[in-house]
Every structure is written in C-alpha cells, then in structure tokens.
Protein backbone atom coordinates (compact mmCIF):
# COMPACT_ATOMS: atom_id res chain seq x y z
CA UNK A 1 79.57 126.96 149.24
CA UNK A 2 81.31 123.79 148.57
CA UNK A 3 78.29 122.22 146.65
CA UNK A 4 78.48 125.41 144.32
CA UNK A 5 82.24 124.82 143.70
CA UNK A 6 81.79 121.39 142.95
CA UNK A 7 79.14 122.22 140.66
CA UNK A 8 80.95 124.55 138.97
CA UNK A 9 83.86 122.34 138.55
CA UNK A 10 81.87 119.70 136.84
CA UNK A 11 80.02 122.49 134.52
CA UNK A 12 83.94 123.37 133.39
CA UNK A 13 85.26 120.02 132.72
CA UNK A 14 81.75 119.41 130.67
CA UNK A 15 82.44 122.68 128.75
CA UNK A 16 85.88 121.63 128.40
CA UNK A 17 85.43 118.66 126.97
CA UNK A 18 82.96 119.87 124.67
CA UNK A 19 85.89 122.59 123.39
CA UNK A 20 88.33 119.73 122.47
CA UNK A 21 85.86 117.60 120.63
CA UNK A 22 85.34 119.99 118.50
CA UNK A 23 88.03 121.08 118.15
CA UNK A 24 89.30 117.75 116.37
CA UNK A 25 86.01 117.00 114.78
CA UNK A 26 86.71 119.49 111.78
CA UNK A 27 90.13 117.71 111.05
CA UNK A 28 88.47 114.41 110.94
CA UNK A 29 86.19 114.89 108.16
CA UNK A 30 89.39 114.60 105.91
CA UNK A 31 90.82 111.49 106.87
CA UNK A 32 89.56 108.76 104.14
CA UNK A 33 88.80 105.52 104.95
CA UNK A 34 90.71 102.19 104.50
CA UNK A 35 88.33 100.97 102.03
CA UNK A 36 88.48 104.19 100.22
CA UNK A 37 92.45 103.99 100.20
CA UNK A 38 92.41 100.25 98.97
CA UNK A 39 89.76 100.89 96.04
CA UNK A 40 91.50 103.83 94.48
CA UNK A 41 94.98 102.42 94.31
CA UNK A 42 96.06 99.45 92.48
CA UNK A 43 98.50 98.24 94.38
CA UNK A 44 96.26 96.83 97.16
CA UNK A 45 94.13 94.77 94.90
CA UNK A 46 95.31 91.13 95.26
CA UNK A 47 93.28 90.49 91.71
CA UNK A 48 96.21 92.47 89.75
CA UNK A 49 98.55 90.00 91.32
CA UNK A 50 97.76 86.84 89.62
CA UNK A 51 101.05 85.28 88.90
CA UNK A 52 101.33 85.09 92.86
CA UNK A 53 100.93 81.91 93.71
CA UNK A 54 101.90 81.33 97.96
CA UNK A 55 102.16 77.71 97.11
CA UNK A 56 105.01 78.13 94.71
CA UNK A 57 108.78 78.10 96.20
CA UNK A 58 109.99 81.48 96.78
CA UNK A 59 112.10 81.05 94.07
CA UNK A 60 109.82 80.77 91.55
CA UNK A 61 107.41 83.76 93.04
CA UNK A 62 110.52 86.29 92.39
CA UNK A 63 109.38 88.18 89.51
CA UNK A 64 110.11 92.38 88.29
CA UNK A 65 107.49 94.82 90.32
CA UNK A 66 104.45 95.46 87.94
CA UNK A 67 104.36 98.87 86.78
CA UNK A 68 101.33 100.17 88.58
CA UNK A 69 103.55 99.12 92.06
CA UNK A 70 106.63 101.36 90.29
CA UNK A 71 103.76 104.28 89.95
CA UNK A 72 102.67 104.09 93.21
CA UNK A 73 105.79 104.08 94.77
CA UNK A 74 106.97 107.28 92.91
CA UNK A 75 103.66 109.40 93.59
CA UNK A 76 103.95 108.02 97.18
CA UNK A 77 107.62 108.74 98.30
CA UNK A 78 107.85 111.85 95.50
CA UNK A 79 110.58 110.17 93.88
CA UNK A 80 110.88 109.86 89.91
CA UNK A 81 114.16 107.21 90.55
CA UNK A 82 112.66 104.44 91.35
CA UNK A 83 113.34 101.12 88.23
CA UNK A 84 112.62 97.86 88.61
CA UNK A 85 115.34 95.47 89.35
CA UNK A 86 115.92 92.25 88.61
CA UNK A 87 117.56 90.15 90.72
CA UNK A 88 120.85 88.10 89.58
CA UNK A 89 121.28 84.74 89.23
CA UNK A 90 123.14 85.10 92.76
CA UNK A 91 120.77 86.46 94.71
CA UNK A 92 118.06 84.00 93.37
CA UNK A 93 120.01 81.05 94.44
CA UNK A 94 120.25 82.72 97.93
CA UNK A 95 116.45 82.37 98.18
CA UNK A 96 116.00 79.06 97.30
C-alpha cells in the first residue's frame, strides 16, 4: 500500500508540474526579446550618438538630449511635458 501511495504522489507532482508550465508558457510568447527592443528604438543605438566622445571631459560631453531620446521618453512614461534643457553656465562649471 505504501508503494502505491508513493507512486501516486510522484504521478501528482509530475501532473502538477506539467499544469504550471503551461500555464506560463502562453504568456511567454509575448515577451520580445532584447535584441528586438534595441533594434526598433533609437535610443539604444550608440551609432546615433556620435558627438559622444568618453575621452572628452565631462564638460565638454554636456550637450541638449537629441530629439529621438525626447520621443522616446514621452511614448515611454505617457507624458507629452517632457523639453529639453539646457544646463546654465552654473551647473556646467559644477561638472568640470
């Protein structure tokens, strides 16, 4: 009798298991990728960057967001607000 039970046990936790995978299978289908993420936005192409330079001082890498970034931003957080700014002359000196 206890063989039985402990076959039945493991027949239950097989079954089981096979119930929650899928059950989360269907809901991964429509997660995207990274890759697919990077290549349809803009932002996360280092090519559209090219007046970064990393060996610059920071002073002279502070520079308006692009417009694409401003985009992004605004479709991302569902906010129509967003400008760039410019930082003043105070706040420039702060970084150098």
């Amino acid at each position: 009798m206890c063989y039985l039970w402990g076959v039945k046990v493991k027949i239950i936790r097989k079954i089981f298991l096979l119930v929650c995978l899928l059950s989360v299978l269907p809901g991964c289908t429509n997660i995207k990728s990274y890759r697919d993420i990077i290549e349809e936005n803009p932002v996360f192409h280092l090519k559209n960057y090219p007046a970064f330079d990393p060996h610059q001082p920071l002073v002279n890498r502070i520079v308006p967001a692009p417009d694409f970034v401003l985009s992004y931003l605004k479709k991302f957080d569902g906010v129509d607000t967003y400008e760039v700014y410019t930082p003043s002359e105070v706040e420039v000196t702060m970084c150098a």
